[in-house]
N, C-alpha and C. Protein backbone atom coordinates (compact mmCIF):
# COMPACT_ATOMS: atom_id res chain seq x y z
N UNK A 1 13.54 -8.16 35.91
CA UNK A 1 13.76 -8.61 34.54
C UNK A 1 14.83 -9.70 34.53
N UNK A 2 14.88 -10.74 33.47
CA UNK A 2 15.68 -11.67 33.66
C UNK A 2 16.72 -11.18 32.70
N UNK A 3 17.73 -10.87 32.92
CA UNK A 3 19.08 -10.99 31.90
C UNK A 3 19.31 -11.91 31.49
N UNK A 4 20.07 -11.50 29.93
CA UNK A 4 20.18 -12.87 29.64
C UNK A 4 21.95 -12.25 29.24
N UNK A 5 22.52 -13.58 29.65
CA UNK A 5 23.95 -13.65 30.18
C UNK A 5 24.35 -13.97 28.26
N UNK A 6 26.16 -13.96 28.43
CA UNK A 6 26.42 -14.37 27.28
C UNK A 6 26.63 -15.91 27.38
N UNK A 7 26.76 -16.24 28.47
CA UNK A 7 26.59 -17.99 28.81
C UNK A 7 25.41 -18.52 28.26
N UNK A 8 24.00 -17.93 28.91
CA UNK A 8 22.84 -18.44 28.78
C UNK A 8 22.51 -17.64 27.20
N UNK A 9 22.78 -17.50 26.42
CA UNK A 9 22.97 -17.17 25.05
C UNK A 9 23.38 -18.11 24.26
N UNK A 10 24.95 -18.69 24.92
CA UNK A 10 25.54 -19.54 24.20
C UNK A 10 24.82 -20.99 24.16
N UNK A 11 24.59 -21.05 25.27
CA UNK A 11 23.87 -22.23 25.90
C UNK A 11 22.44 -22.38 24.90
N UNK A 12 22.01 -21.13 25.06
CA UNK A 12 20.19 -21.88 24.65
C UNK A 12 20.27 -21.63 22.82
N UNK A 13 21.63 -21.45 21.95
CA UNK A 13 21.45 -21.46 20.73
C UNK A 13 22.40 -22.91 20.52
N UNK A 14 23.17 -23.55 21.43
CA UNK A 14 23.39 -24.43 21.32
C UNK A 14 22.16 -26.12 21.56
N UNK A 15 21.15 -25.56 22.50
CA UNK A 15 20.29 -26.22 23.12
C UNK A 15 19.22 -26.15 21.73
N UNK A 16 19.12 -25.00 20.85
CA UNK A 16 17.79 -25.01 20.20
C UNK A 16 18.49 -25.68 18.59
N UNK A 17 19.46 -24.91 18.04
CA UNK A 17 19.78 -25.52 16.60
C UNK A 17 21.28 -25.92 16.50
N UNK A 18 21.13 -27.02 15.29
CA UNK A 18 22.49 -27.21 15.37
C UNK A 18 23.36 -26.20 14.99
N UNK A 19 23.28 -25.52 14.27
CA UNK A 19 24.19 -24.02 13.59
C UNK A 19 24.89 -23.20 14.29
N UNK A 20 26.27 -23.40 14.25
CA UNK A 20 27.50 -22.55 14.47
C UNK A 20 26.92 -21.07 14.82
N UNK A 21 27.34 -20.21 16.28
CA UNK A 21 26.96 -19.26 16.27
C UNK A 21 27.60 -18.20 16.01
N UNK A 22 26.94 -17.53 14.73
CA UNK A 22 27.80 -16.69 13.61
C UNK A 22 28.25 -15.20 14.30
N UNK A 23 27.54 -14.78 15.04
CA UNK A 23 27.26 -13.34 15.35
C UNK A 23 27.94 -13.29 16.83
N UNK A 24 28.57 -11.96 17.09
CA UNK A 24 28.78 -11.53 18.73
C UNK A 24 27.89 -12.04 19.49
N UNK A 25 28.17 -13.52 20.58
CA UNK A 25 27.19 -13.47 21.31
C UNK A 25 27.27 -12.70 22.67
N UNK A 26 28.37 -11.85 23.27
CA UNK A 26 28.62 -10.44 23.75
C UNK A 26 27.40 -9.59 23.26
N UNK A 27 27.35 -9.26 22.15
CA UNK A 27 27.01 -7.96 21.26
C UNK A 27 25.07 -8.28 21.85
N UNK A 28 24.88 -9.68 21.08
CA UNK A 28 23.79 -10.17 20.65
C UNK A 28 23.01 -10.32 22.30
N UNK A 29 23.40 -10.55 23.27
CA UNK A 29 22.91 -10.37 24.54
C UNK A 29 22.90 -8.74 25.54
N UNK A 30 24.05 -8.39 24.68
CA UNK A 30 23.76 -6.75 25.32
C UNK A 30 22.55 -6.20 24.57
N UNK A 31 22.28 -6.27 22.93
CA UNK A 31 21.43 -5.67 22.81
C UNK A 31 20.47 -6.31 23.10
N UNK A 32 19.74 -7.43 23.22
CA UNK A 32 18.23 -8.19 24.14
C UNK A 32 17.91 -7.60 25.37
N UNK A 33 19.07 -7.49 25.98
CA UNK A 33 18.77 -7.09 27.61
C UNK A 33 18.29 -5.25 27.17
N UNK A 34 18.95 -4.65 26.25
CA UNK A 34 18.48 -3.39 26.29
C UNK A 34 17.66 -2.85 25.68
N UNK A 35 17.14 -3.47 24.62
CA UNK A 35 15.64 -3.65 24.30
C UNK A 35 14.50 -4.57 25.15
N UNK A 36 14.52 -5.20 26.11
CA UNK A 36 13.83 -5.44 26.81
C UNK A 36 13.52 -4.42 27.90
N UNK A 37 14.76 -4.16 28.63
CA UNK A 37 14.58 -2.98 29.43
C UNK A 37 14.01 -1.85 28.73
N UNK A 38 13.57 -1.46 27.84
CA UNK A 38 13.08 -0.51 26.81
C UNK A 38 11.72 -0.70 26.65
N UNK A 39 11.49 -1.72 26.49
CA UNK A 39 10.35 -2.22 26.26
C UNK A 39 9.46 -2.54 27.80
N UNK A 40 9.98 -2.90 29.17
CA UNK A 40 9.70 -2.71 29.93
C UNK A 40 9.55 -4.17 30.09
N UNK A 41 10.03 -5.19 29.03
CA UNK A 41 9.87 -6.71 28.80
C UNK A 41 10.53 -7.51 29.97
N UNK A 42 10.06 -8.70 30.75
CA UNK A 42 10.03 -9.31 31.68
C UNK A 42 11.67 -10.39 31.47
N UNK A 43 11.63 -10.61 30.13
CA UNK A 43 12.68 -11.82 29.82
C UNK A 43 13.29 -11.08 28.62
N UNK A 44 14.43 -11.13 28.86
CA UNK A 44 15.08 -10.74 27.36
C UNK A 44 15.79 -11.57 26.19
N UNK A 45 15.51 -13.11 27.37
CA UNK A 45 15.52 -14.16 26.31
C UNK A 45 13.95 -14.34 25.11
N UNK A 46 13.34 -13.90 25.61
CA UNK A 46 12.17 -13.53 24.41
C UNK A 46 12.37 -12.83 23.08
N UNK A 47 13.25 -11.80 23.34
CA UNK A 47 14.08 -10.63 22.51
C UNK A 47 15.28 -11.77 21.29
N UNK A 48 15.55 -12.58 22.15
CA UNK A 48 16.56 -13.70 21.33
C UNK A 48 15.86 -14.11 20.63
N UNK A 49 14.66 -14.90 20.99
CA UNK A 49 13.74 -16.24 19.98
C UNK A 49 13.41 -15.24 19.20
N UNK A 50 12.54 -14.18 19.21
CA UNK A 50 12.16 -13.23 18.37
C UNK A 50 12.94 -13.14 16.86
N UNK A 51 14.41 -12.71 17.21
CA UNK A 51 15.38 -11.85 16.50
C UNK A 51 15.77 -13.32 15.92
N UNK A 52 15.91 -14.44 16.34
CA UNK A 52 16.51 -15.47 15.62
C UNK A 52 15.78 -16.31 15.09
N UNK A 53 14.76 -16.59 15.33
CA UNK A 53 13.83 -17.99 15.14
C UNK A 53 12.34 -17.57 15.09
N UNK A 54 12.09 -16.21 15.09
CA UNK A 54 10.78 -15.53 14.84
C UNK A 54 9.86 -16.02 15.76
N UNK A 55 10.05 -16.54 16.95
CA UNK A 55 9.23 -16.43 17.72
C UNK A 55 8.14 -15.29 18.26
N UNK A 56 6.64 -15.86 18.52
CA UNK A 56 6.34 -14.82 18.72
C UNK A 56 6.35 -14.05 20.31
N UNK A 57 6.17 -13.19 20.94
CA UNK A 57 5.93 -12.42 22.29
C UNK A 57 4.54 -11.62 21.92
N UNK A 58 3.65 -12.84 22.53
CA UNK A 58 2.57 -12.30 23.13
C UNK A 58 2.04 -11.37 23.45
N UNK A 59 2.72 -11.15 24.76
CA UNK A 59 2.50 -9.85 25.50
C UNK A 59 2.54 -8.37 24.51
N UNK A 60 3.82 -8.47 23.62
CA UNK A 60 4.05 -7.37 22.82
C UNK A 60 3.50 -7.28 21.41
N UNK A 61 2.60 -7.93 21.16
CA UNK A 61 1.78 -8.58 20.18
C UNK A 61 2.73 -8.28 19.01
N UNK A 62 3.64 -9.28 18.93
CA UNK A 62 4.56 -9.13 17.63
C UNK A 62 3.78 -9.75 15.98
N UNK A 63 3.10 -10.73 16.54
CA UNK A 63 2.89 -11.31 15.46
C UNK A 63 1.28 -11.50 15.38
N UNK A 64 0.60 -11.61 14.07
CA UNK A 64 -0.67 -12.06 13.75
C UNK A 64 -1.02 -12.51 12.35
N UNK A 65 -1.32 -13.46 13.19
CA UNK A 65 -1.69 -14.93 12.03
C UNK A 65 -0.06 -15.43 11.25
N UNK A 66 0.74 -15.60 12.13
CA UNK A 66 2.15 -15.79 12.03
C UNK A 66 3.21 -14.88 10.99
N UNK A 67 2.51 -13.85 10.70
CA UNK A 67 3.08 -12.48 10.17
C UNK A 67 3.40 -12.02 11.76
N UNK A 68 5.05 -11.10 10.97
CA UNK A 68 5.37 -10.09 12.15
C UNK A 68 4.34 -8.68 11.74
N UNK A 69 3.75 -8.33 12.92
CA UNK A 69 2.96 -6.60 13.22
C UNK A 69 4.13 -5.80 12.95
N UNK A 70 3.62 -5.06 12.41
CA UNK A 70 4.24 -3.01 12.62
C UNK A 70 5.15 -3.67 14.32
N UNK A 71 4.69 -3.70 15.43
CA UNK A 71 5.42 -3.40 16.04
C UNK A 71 6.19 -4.71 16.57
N UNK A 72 6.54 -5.80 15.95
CA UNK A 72 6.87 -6.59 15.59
C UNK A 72 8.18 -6.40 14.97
N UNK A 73 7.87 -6.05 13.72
CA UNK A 73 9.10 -5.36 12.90
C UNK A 73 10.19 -4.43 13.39
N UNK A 74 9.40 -3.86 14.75
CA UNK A 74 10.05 -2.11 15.05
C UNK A 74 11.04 -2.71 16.31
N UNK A 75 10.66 -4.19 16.45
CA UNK A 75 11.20 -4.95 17.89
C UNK A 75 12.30 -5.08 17.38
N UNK A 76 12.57 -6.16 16.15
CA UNK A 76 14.00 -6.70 15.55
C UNK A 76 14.79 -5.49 14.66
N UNK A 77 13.97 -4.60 14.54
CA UNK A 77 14.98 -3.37 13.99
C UNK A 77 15.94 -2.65 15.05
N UNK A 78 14.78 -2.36 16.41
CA UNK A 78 15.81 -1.88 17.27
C UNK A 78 17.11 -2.85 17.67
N UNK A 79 16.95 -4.34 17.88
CA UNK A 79 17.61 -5.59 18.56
C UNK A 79 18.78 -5.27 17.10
N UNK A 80 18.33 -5.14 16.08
CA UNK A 80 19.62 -5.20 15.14
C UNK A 80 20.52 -4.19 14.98
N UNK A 81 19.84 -2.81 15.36
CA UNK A 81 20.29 -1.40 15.73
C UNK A 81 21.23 -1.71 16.81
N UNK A 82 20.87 -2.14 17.62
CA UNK A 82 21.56 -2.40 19.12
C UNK A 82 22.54 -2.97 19.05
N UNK A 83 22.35 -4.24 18.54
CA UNK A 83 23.81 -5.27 18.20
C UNK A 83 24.59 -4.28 17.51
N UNK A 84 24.57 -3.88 16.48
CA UNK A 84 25.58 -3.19 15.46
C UNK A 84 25.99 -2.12 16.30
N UNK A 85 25.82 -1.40 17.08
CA UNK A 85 25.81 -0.49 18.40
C UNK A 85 27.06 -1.04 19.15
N UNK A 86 26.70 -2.09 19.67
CA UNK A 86 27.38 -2.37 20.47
C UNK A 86 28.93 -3.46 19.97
N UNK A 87 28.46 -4.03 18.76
CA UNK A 87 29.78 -4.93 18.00
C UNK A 87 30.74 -4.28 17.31
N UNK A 88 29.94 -2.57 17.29
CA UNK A 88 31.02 -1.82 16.51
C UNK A 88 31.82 -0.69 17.56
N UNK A 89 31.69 -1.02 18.38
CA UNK A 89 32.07 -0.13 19.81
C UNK A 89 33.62 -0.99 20.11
């Protein structure tokens, strides 16, 4: 599985939008990596685009016809569960 670092966090929200990054990016990469590992997911930078920019993941069929799926929804609930988990620790 690829981790995703708090470097390569900082890095690829600096690389994608201009917008100040508001949130723990500590917090916001521990929980990707542990919903991926959960999910059994290959990249947990997938878990990022998802939770920020609604990207979709394929593999986990998040989305159809650019609506998020049931398990779509159940992806960014855990990733937001997780962050708050871990930012309030």
């Amino acid at each position: 599985m690829k981790k995703l670092t708090t470097e390569k966090l900082i890095q690829y929200m600096k690389d994608r939008t201009d917008e100040p990054l508001r949130h723990d990016a500590d917090s916001l990469a521990k929980a990707c990596n542990t919903v991926s590992a959960e999910l059994n997911h290959d990249n947990a930078l997938d878990m990022l685009k998802l939770l920020c920019f609604n990207d979709a993941i394929h593999g986990l069929h998040t989305h159809s016809y650019s609506f998020n799926t049931a398990t779509g929804r159940e992806i960014i609930y855990k990733l937001q569960k997780e962050y708050y988990e871990y930012k309030d620790c």
